[in-house]
C-alpha atoms as a PDB file:
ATOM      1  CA  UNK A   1      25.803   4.127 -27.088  1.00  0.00           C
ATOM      2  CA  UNK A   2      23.866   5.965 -29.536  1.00  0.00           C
ATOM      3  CA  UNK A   3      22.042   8.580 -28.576  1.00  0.00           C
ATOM      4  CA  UNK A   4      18.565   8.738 -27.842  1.00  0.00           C
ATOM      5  CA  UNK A   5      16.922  11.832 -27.169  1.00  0.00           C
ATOM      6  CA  UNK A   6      13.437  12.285 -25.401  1.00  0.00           C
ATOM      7  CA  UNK A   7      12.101  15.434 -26.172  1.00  0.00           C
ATOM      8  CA  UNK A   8       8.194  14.291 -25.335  1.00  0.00           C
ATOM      9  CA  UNK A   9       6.014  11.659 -23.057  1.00  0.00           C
ATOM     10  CA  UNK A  10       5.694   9.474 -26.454  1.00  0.00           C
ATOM     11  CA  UNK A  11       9.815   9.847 -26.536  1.00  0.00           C
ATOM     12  CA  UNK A  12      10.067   8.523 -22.948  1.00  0.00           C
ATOM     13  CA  UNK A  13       7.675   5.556 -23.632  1.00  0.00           C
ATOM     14  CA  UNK A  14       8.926   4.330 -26.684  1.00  0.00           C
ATOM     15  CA  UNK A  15      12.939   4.575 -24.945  1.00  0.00           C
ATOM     16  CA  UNK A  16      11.497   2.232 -22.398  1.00  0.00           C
ATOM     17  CA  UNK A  17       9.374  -0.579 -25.031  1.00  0.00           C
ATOM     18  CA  UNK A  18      12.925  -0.428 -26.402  1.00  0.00           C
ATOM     19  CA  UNK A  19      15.406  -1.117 -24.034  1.00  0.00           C
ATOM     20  CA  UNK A  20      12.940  -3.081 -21.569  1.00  0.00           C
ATOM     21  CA  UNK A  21      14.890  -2.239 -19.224  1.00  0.00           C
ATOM     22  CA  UNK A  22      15.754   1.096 -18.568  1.00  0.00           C
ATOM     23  CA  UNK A  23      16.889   3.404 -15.732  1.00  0.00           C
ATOM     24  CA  UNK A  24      16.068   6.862 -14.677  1.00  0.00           C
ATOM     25  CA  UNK A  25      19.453   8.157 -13.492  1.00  0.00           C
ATOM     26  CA  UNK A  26      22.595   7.612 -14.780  1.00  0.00           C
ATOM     27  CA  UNK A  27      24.434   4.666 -13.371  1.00  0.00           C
ATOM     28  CA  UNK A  28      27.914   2.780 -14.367  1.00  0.00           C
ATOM     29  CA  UNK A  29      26.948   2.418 -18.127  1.00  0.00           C
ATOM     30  CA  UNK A  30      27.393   5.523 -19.346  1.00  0.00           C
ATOM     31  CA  UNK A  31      24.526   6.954 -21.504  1.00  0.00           C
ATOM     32  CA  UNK A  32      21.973   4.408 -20.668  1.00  0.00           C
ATOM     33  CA  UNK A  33      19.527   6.049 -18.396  1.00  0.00           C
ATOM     34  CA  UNK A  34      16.636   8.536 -18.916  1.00  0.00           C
ATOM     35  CA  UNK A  35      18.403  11.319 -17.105  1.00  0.00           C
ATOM     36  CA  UNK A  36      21.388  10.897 -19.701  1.00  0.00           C
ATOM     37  CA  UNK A  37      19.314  10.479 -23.099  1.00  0.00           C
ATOM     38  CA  UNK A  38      16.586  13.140 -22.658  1.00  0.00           C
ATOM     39  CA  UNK A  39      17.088  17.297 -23.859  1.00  0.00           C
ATOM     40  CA  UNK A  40      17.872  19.021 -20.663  1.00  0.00           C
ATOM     41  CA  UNK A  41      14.919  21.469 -21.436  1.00  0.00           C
ATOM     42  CA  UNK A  42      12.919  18.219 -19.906  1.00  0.00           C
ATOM     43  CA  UNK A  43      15.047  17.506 -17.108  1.00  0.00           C
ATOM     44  CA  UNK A  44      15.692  20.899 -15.761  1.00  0.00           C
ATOM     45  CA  UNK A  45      13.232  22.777 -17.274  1.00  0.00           C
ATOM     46  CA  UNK A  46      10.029  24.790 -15.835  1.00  0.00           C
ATOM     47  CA  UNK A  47       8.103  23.190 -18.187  1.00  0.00           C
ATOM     48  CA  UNK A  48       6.239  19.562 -17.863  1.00  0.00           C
ATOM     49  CA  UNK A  49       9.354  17.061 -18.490  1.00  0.00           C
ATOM     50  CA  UNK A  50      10.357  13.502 -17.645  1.00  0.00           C
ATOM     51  CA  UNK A  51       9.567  13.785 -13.395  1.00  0.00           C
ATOM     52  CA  UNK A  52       6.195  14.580 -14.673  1.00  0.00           C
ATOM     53  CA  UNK A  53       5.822  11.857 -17.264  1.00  0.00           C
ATOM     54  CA  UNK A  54       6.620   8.876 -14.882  1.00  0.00           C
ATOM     55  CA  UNK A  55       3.107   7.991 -13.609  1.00  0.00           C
ATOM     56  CA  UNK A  56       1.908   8.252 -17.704  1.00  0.00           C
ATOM     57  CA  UNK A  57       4.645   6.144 -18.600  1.00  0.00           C
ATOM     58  CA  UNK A  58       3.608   3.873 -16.342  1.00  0.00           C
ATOM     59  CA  UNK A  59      -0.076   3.814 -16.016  1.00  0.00           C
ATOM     60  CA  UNK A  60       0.039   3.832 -19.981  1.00  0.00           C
ATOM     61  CA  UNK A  61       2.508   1.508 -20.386  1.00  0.00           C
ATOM     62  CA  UNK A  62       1.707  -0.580 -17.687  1.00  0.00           C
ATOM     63  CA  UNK A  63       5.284  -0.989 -17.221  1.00  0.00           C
ATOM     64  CA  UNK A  64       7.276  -1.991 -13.180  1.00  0.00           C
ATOM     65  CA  UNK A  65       8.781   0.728 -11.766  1.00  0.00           C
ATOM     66  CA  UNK A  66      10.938   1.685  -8.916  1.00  0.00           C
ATOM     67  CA  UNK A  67      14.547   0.903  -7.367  1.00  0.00           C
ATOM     68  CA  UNK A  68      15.397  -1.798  -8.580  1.00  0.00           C
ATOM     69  CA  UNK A  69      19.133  -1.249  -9.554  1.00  0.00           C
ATOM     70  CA  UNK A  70      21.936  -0.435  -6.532  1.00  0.00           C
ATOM     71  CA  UNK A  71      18.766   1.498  -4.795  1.00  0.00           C
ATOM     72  CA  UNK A  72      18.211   3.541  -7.662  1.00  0.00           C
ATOM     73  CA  UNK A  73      14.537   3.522 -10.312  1.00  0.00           C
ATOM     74  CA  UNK A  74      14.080   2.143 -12.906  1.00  0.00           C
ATOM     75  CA  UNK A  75      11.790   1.420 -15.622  1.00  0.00           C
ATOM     76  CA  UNK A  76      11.057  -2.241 -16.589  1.00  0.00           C
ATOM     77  CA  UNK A  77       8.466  -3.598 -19.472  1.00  0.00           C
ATOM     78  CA  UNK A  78       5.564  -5.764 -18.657  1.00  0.00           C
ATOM     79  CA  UNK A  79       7.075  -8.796 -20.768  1.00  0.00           C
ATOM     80  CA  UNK A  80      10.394  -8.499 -18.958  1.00  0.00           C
ATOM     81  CA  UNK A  81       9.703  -8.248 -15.456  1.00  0.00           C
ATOM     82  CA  UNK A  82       8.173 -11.215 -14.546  1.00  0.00           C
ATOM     83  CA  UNK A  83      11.549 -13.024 -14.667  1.00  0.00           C
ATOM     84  CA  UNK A  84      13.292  -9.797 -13.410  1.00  0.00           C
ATOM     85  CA  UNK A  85      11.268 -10.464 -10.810  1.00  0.00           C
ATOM     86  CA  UNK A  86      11.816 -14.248 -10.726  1.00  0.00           C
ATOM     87  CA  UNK A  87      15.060 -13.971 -10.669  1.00  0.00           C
ATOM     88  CA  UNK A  88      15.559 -11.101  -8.010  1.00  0.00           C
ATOM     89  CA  UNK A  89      13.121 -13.089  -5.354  1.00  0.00           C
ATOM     90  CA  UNK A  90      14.880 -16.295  -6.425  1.00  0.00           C
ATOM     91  CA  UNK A  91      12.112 -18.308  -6.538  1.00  0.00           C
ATOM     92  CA  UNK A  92      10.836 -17.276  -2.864  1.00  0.00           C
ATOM     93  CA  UNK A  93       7.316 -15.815  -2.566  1.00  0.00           C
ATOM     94  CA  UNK A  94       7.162 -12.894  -0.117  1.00  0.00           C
ATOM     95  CA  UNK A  95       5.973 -15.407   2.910  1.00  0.00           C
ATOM     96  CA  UNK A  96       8.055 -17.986   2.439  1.00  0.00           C
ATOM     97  CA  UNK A  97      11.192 -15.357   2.345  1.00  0.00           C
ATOM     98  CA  UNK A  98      10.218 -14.351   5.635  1.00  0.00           C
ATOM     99  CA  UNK A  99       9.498 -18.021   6.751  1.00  0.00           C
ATOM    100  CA  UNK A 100      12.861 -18.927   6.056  1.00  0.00           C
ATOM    101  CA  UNK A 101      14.886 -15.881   7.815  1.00  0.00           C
ATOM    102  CA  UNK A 102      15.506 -13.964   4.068  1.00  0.00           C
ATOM    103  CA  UNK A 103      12.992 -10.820   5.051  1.00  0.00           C
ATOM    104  CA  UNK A 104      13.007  -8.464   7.860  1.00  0.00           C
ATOM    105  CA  UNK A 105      10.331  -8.184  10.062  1.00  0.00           C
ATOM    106  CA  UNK A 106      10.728  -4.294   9.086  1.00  0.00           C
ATOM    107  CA  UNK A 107      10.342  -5.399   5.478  1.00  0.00           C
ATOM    108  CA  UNK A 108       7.678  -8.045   6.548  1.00  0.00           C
ATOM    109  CA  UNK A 109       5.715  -5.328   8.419  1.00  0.00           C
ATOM    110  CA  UNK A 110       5.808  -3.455   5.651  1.00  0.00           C
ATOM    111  CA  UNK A 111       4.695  -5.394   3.096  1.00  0.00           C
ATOM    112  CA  UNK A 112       1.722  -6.442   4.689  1.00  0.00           C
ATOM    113  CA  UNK A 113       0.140  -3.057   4.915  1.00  0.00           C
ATOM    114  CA  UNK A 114       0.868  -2.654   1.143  1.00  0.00           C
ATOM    115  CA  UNK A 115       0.008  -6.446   0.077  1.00  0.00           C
ATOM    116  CA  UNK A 116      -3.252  -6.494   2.107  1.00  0.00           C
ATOM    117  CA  UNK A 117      -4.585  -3.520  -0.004  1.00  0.00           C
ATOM    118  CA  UNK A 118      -5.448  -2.808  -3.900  1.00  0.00           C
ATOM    119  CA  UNK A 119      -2.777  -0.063  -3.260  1.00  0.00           C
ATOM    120  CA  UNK A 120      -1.316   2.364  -0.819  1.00  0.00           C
ATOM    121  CA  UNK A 121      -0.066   5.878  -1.468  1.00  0.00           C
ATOM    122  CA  UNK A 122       3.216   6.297   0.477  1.00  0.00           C
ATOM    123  CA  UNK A 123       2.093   9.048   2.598  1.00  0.00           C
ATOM    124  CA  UNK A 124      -1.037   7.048   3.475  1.00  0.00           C
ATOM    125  CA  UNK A 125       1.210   3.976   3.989  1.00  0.00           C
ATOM    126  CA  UNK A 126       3.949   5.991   6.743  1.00  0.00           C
ATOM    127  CA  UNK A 127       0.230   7.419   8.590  1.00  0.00           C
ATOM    128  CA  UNK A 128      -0.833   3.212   8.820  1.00  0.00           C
ATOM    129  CA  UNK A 129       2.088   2.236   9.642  1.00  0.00           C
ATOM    130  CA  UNK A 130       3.017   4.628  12.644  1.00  0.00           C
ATOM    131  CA  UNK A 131       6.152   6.145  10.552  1.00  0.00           C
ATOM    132  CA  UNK A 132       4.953   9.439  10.902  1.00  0.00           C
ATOM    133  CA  UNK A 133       2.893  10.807  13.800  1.00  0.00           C
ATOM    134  CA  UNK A 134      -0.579  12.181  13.774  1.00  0.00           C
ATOM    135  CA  UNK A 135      -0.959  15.462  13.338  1.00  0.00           C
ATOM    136  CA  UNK A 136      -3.791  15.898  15.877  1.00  0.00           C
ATOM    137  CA  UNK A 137      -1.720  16.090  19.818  1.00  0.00           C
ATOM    138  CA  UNK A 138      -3.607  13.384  22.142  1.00  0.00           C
ATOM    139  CA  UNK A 139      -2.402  12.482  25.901  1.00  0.00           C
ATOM    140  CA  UNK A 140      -0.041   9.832  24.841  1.00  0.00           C
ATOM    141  CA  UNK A 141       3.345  10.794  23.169  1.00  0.00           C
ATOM    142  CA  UNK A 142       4.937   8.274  21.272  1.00  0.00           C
ATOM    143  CA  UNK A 143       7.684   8.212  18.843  1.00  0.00           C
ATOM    144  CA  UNK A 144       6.938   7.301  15.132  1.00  0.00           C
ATOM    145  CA  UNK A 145       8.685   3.713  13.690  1.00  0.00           C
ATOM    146  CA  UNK A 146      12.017   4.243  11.640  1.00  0.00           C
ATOM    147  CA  UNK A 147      12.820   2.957   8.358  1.00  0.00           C
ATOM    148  CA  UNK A 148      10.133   3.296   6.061  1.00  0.00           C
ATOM    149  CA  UNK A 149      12.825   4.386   3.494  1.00  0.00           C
ATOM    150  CA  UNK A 150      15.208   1.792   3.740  1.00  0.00           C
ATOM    151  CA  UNK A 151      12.203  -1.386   3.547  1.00  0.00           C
ATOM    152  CA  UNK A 152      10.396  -0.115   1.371  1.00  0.00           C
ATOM    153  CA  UNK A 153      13.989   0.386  -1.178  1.00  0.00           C
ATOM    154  CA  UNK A 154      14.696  -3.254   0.014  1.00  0.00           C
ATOM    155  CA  UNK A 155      11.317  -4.191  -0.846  1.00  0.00           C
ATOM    156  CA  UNK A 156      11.412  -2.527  -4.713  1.00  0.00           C
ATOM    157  CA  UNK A 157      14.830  -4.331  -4.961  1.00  0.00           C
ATOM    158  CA  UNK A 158      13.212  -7.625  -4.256  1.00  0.00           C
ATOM    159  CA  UNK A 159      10.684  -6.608  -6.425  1.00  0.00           C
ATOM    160  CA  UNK A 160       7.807  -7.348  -4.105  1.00  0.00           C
ATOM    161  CA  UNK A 161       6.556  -3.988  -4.759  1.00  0.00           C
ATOM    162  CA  UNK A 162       6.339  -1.588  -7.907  1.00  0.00           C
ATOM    163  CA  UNK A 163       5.119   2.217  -7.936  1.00  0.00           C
ATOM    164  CA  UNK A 164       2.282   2.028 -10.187  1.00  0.00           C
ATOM    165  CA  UNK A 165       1.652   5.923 -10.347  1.00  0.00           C
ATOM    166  CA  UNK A 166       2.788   9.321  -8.882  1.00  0.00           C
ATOM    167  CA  UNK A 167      -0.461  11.368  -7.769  1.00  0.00           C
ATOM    168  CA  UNK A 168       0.053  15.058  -6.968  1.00  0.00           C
ATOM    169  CA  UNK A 169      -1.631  17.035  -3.831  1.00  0.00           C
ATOM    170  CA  UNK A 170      -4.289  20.147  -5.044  1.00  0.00           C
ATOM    171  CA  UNK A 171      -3.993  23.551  -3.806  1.00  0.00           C
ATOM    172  CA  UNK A 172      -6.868  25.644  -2.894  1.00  0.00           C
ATOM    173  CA  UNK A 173      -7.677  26.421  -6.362  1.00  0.00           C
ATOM    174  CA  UNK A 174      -7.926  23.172  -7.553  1.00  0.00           C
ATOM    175  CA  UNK A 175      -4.392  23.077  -9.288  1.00  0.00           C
ATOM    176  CA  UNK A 176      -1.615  20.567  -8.858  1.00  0.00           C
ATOM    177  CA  UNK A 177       1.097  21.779  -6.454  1.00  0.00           C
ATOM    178  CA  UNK A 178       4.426  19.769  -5.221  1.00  0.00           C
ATOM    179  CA  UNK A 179       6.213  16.592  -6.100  1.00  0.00           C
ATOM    180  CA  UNK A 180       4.437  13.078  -6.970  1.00  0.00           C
ATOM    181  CA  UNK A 181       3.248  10.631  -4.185  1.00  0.00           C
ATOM    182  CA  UNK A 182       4.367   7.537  -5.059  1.00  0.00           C
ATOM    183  CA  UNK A 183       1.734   4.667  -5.076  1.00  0.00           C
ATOM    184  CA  UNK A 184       2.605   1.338  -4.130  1.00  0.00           C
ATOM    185  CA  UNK A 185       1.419  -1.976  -4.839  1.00  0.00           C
ATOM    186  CA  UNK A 186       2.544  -5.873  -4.939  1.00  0.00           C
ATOM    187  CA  UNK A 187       2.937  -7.100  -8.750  1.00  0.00           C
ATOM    188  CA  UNK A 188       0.554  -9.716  -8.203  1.00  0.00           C
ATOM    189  CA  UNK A 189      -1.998  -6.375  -7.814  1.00  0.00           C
ATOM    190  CA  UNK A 190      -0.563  -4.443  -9.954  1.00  0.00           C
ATOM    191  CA  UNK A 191      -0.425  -6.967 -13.301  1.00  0.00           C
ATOM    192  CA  UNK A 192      -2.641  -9.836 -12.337  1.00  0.00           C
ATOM    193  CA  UNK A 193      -3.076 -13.057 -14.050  1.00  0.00           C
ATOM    194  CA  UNK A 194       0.025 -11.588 -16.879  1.00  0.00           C
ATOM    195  CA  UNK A 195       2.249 -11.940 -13.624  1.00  0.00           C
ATOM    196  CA  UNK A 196       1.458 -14.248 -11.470  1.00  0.00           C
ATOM    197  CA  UNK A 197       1.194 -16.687 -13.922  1.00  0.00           C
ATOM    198  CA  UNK A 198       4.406 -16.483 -15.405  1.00  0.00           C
ATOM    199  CA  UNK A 199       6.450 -15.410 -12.607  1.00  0.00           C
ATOM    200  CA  UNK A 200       7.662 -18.740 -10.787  1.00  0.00           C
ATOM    201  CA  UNK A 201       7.571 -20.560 -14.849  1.00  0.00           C
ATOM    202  CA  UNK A 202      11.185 -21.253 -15.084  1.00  0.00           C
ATOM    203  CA  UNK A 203      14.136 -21.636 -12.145  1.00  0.00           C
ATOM    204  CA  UNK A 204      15.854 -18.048 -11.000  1.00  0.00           C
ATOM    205  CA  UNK A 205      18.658 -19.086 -12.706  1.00  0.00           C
ATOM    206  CA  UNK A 206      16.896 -19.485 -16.555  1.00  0.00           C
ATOM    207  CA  UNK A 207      15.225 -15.876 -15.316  1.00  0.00           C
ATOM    208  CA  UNK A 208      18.539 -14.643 -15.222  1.00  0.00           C
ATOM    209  CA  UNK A 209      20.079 -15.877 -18.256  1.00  0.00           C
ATOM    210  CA  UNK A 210      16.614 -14.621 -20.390  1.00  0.00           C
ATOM    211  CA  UNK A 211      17.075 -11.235 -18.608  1.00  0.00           C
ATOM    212  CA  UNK A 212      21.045 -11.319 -19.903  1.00  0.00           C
ATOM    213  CA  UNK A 213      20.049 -11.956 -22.907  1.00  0.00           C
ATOM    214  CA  UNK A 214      18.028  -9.327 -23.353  1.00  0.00           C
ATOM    215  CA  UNK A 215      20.386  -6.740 -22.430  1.00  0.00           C
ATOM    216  CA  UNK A 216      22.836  -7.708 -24.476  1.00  0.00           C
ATOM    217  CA  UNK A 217      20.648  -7.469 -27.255  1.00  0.00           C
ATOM    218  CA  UNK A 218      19.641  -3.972 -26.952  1.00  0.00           C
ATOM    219  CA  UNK A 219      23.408  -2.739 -25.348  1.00  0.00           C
ATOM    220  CA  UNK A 220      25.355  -4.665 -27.540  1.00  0.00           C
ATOM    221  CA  UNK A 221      28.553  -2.579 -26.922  1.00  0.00           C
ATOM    222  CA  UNK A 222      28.839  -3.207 -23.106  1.00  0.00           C
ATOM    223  CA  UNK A 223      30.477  -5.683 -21.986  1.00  0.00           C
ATOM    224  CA  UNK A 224      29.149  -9.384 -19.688  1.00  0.00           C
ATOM    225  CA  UNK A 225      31.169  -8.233 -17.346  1.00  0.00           C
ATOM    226  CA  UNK A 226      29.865  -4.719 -16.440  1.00  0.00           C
ATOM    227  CA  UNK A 227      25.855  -6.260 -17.573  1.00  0.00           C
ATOM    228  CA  UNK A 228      25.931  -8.637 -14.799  1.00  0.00           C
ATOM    229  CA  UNK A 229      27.516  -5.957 -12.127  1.00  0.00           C
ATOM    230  CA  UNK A 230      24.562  -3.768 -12.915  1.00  0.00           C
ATOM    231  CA  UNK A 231      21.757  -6.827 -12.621  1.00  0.00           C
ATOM    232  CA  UNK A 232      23.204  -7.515  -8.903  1.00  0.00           C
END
């Protein structure tokens, strides 16, 4: 794979118009991942690099992202994701998942609190939810719900719900301290009419064989074989 170095936000935006489809860490193909193709300065470095640029990328972009691949991010283009998506949620809206014993009431649970708002930061999400306890001590003692982690993972993978930015908390003085919140939203929020109108257009299956397509394309040198183990 050749490489492609991202020095810069611009670098890291025009990587992912590109490849369409591209992930932040390094995975089983070797060199295709934003962790793998940008200078280390921006990786490692004490200086504003690629953890920073994510919500940019996205917001500016207006790119899906989150873990979709083997529970790890990703980065996937507007045009694309709509039969990503179709294709990972074969066919099944979030409801009628759950109606037919595909979704966890965890994941279920879940969803709703994101789904019934414009969008949720995930600390604000855990606090709605009960997955973290208040910080204010009252009379009754109760123990916070389990599993935020693993639905809402299960939930990106399904692609029910993208991160559409990382927001940062302030410090006293007004500067930006810490790692970014992830904010979550449903698709259907997130893109609108550019989604949901084009999401359920073809069967899983032709989803599939577009996203295949694609890859191949733009990783020519990898094999079927080892494209289709990393779309499972």
């Amino acid at each position: 794979m050749r490489g492609y170095r991202i020095r810069t936000k611009e670098d890291m935006e025009e990587a992912v118009r590109e490849y369409g489809i591209l992930p932040f860490f390094s995975h089983s193909i070797a060199g295709y991942s934003i962790e793998e193709m940008c200078d280390p300065k921006v990786y490692f470095g004490d200086e504003p690099g690629v953890w920073d640029w994510k919500g940019p990328v996205i917001q500016e972009t207006r790119c899906a992202y989150g873990k979709f691949f083997h529970g790890k991010a990703a980065f996937i283009t507007k045009e694309l994701f709509p039969d990503f998506a179709n294709y990972r949620r074969d066919g099944y809206d979030f409801d009628a998942r759950f109606e037919d014993g595909l979704a966890k009431y965890s994941e279920q649970y879940l969803y709703n609190i994101i789904a019934s708002r414009h969008s949720v930061l995930s600390k604000d999400a855990k606090a709605i939810g009960g997955y973290i306890k208040p910080k204010a001590k009252g009379p009754d003692q109760w123990e916070p719900r389990k599993g935020f982690d693993t639905s809402i993972t299960k939930l990106q993978m399904m692609c029910y719900v993208t991160t559409t930015d990382f927001e940062y908390e302030l410090d006293k003085n007004g500067n930006f301290y810490g790692w970014g919140i992830a904010r979550y939203a449903t698709p259907e929020e997130f893109f609108g009419k550019c989604f949901t109108n084009r999401v359920y257009k073809r069967t899983p299956e032709e989803s599939y064989r577009r996203i295949l397509k694609h890859l191949k394309k733009v990783l020519p040198e990898v094999s079927e074989e080892e494209l289709r183990k990393f779309l499972k």
